[in-house]
C-alpha atoms as a PDB file:
ATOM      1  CA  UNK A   1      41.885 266.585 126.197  1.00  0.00           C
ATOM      2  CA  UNK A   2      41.426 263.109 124.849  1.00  0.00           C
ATOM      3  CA  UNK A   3      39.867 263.137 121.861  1.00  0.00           C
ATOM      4  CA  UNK A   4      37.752 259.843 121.150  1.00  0.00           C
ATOM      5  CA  UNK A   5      38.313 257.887 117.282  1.00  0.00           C
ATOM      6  CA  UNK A   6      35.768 255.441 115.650  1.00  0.00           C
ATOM      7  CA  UNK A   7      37.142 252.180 113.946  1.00  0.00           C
ATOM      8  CA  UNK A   8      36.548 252.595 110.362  1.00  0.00           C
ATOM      9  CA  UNK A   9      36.188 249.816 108.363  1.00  0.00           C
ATOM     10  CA  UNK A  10      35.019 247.919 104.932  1.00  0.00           C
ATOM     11  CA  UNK A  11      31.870 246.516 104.717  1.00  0.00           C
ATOM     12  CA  UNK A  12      33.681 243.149 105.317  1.00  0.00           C
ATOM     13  CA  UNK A  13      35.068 244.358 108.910  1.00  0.00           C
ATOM     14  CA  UNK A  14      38.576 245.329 107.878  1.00  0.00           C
ATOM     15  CA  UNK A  15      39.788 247.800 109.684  1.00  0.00           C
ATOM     16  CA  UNK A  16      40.625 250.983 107.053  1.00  0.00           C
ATOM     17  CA  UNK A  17      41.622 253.521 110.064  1.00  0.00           C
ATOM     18  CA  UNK A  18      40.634 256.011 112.515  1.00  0.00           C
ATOM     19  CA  UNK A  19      38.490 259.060 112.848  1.00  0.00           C
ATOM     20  CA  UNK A  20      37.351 261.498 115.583  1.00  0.00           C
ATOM     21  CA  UNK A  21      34.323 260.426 116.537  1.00  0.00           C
ATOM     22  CA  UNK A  22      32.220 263.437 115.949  1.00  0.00           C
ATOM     23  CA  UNK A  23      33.882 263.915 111.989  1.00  0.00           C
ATOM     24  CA  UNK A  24      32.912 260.585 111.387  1.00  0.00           C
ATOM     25  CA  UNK A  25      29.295 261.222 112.185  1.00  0.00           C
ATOM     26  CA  UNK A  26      29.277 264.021 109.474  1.00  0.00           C
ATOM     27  CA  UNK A  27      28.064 263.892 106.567  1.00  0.00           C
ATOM     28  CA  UNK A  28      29.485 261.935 104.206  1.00  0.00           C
ATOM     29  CA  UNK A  29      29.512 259.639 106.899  1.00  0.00           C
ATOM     30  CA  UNK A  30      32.463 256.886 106.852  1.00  0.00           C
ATOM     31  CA  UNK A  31      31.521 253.482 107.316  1.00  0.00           C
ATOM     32  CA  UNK A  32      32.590 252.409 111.422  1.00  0.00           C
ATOM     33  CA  UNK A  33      32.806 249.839 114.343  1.00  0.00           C
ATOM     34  CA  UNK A  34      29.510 250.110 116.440  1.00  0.00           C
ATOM     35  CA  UNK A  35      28.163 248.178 118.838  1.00  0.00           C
ATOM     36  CA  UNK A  36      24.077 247.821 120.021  1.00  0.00           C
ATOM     37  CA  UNK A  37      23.430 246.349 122.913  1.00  0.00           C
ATOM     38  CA  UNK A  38      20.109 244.682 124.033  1.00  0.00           C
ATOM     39  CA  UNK A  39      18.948 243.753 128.016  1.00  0.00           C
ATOM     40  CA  UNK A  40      15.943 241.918 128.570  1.00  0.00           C
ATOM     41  CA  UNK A  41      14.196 240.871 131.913  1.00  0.00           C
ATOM     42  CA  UNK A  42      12.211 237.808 130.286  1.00  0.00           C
ATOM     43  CA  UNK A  43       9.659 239.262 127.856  1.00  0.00           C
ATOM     44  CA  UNK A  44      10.758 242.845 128.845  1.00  0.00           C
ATOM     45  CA  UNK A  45      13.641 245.143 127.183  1.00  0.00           C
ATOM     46  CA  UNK A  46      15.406 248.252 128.653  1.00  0.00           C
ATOM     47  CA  UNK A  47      15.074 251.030 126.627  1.00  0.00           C
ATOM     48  CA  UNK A  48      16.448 254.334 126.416  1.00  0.00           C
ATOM     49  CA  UNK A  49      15.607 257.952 125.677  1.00  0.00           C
ATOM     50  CA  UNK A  50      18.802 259.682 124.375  1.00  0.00           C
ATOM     51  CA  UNK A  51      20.211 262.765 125.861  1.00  0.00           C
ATOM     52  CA  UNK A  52      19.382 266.397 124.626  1.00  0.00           C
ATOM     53  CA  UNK A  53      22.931 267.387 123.834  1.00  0.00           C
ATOM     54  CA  UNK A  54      23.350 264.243 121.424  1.00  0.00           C
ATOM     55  CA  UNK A  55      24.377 265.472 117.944  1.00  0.00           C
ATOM     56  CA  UNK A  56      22.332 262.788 115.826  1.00  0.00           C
ATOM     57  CA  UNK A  57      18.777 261.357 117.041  1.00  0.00           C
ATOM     58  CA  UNK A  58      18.901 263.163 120.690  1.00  0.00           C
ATOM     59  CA  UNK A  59      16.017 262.012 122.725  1.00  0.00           C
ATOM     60  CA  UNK A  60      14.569 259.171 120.510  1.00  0.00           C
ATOM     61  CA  UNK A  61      14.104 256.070 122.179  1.00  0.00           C
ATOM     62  CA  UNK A  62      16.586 253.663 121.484  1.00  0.00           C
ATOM     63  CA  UNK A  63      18.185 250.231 122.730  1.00  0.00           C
ATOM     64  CA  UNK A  64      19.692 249.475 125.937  1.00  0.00           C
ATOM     65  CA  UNK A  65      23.108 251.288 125.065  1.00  0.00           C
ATOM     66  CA  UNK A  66      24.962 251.704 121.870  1.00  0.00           C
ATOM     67  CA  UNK A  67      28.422 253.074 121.041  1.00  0.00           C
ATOM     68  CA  UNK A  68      31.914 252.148 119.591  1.00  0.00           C
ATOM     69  CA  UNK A  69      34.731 249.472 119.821  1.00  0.00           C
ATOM     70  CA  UNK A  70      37.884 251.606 120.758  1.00  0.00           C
ATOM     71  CA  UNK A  71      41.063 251.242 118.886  1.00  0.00           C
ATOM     72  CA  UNK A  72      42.654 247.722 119.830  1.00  0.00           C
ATOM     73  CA  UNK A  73      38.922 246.816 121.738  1.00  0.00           C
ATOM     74  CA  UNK A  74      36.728 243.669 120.664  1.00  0.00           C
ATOM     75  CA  UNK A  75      33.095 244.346 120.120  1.00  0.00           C
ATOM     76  CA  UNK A  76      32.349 242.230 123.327  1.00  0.00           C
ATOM     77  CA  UNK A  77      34.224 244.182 125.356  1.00  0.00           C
ATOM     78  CA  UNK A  78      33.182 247.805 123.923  1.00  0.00           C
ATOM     79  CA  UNK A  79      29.921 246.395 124.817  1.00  0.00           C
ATOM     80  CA  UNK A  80      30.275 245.444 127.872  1.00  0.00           C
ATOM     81  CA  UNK A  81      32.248 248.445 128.759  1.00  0.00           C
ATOM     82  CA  UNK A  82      29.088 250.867 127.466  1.00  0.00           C
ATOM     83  CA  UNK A  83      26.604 248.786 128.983  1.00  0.00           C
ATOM     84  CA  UNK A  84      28.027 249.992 132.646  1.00  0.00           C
ATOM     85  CA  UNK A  85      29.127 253.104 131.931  1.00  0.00           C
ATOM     86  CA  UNK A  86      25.397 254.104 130.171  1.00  0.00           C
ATOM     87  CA  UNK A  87      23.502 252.111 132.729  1.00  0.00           C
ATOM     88  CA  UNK A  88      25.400 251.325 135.342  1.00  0.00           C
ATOM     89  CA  UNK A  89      24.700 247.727 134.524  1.00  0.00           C
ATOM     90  CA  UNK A  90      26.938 244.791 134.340  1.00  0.00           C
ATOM     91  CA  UNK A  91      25.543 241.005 132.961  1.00  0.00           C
ATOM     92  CA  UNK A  92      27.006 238.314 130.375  1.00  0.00           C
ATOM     93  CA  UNK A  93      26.629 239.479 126.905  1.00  0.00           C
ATOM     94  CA  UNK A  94      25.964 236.860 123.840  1.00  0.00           C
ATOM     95  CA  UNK A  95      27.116 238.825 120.196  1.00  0.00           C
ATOM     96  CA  UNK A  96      23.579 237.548 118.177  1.00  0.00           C
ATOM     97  CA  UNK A  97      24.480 239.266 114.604  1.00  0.00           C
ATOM     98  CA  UNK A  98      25.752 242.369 112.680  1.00  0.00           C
ATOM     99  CA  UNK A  99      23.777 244.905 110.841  1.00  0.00           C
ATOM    100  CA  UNK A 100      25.550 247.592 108.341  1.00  0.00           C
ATOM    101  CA  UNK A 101      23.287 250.597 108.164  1.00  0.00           C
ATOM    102  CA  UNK A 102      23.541 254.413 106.813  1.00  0.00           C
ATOM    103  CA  UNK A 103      21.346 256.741 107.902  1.00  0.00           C
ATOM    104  CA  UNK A 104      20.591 260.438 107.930  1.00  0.00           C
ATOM    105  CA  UNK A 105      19.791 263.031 111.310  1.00  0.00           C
ATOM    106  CA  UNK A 106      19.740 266.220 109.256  1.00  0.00           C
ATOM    107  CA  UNK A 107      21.428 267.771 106.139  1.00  0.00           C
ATOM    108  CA  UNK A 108      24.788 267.775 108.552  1.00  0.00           C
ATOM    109  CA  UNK A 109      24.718 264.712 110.754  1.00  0.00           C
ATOM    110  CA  UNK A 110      23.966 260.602 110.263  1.00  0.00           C
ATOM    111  CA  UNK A 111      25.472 257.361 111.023  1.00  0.00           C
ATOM    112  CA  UNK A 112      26.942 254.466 108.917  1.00  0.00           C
ATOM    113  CA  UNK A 113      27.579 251.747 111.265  1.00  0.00           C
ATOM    114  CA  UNK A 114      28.993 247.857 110.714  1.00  0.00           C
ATOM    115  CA  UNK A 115      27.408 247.298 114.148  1.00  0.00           C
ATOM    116  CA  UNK A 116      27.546 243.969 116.572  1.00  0.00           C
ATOM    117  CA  UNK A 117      23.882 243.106 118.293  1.00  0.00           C
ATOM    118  CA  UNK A 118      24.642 241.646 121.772  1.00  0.00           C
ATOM    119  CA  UNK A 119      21.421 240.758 123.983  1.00  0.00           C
ATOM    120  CA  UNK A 120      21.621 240.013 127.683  1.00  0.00           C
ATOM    121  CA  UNK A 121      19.601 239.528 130.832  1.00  0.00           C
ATOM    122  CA  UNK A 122      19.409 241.488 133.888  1.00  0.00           C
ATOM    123  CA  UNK A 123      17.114 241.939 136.651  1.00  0.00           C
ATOM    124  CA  UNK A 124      17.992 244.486 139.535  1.00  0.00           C
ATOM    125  CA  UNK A 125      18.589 248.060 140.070  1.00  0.00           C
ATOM    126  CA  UNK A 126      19.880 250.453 136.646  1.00  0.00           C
ATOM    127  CA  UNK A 127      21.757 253.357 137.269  1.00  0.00           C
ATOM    128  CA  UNK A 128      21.781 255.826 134.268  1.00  0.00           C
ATOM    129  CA  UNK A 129      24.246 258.337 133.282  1.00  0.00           C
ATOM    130  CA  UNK A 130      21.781 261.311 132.735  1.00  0.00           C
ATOM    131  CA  UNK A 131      24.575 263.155 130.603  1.00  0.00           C
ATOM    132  CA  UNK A 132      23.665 259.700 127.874  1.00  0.00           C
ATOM    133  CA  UNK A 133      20.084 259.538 129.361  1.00  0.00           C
ATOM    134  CA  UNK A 134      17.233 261.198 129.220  1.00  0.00           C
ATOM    135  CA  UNK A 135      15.029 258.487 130.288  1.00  0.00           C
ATOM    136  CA  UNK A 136      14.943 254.898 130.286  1.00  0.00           C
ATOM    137  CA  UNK A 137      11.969 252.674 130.672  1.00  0.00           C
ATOM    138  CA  UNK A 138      11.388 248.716 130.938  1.00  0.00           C
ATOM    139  CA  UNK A 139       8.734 247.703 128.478  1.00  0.00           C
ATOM    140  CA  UNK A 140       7.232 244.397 127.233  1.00  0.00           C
ATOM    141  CA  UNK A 141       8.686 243.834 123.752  1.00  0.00           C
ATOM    142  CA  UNK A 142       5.184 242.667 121.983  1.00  0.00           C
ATOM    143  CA  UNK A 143       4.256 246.218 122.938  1.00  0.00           C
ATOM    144  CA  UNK A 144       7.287 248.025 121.940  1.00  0.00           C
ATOM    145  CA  UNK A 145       7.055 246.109 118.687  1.00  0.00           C
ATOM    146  CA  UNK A 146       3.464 247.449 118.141  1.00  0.00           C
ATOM    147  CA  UNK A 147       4.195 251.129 119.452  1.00  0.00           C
ATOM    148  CA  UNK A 148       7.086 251.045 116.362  1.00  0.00           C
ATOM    149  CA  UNK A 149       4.237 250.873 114.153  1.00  0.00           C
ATOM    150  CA  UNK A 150       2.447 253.088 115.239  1.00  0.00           C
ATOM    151  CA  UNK A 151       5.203 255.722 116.626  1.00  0.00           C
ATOM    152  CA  UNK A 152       8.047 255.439 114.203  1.00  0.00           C
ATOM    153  CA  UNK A 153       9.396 259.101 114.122  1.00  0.00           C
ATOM    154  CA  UNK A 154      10.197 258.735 118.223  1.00  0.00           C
ATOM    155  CA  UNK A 155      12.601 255.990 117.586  1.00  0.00           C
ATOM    156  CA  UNK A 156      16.278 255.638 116.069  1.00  0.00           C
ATOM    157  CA  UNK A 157      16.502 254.301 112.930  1.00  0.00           C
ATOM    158  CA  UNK A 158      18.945 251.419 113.765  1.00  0.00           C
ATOM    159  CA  UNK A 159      16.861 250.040 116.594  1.00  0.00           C
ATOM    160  CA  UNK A 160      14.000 249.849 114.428  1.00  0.00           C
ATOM    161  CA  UNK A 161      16.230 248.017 112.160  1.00  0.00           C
ATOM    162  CA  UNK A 162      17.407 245.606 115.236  1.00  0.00           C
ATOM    163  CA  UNK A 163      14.107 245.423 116.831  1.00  0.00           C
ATOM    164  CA  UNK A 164      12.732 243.521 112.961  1.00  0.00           C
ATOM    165  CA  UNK A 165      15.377 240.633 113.858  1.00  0.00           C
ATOM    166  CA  UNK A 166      15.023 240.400 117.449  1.00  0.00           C
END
């Protein structure tokens, strides 16, 4: 069994080590590589609903696709890589900026992320991996923006974060 590490890292970027995923996500959380990803189809974004068997924020709606850089991966490509293996998707990805963010699920799991935002644009056929999907939804962003508002509890707390800059 391969078991899957998170890039940990300073709030400056530098790399501090490696954790298994899942420990890192504990609480105390330890600050990691992360990567949120972004696909529009002109004034509409893809969104997801995350799985039920998620450990932190399972199905809230989130952004296209997030995850983590591997060990020795760029952000670009991490994101890239996610993008197609969440989605089934595959487009040119521009990096836009970085958020740092700690946040809570429960008493036992959260995140603490230095995360890349990369934004693309796709139009054509998405092909979700239902064991990171619940559902997944194209909707304008004026009224995503507005359903935040009014909806906050069914959405994760970094792509409310993301959505303020986007």
């Amino acid at each position: 069994m391969n078991i899957e590490e998170v890039v940990l890292v300073d709030k400056k970027g530098k790399v501090k080590g490696f954790k298994e995923k899942q420990k890192a996500h504990i609480i105390p959380t330890c600050l990691h590589k992360a990567i949120s990803v972004l696909v529009f189809d002109k004034n509409k974004v893809l969104i997801q609903k995350r799985a039920k068997y998620k450990k932190t924020w399972p199905l809230f709606w989130a952004n296209t696709c997030c995850s983590h850089p591997r060990k020795g991966e760029s952000f670009q490509k991490a994101a890239e890589r996610r993008l197609f293996e969440e989605m089934g998707i595959r487009t040119k990805l521009k990096r836009v900026f970085r958020i740092i963010y700690e946040s809570k699920f429960d008493n036992n799991w959260g995140e603490n992320e230095y995360d890349w935002v990369f934004v693309g644009e796709y139009k054509g056929k998405v092909n979700p991996d239902p064991k990171e999907i619940a559902e997944y939804k194209w909707i304008d962003l004026k009224d995503l923006k507005k359903d935040i508002i009014k909806n906050p509890q069914i959405y994760t707390p970094w792509f409310k974060i993301i959505l303020k800059r986007i």
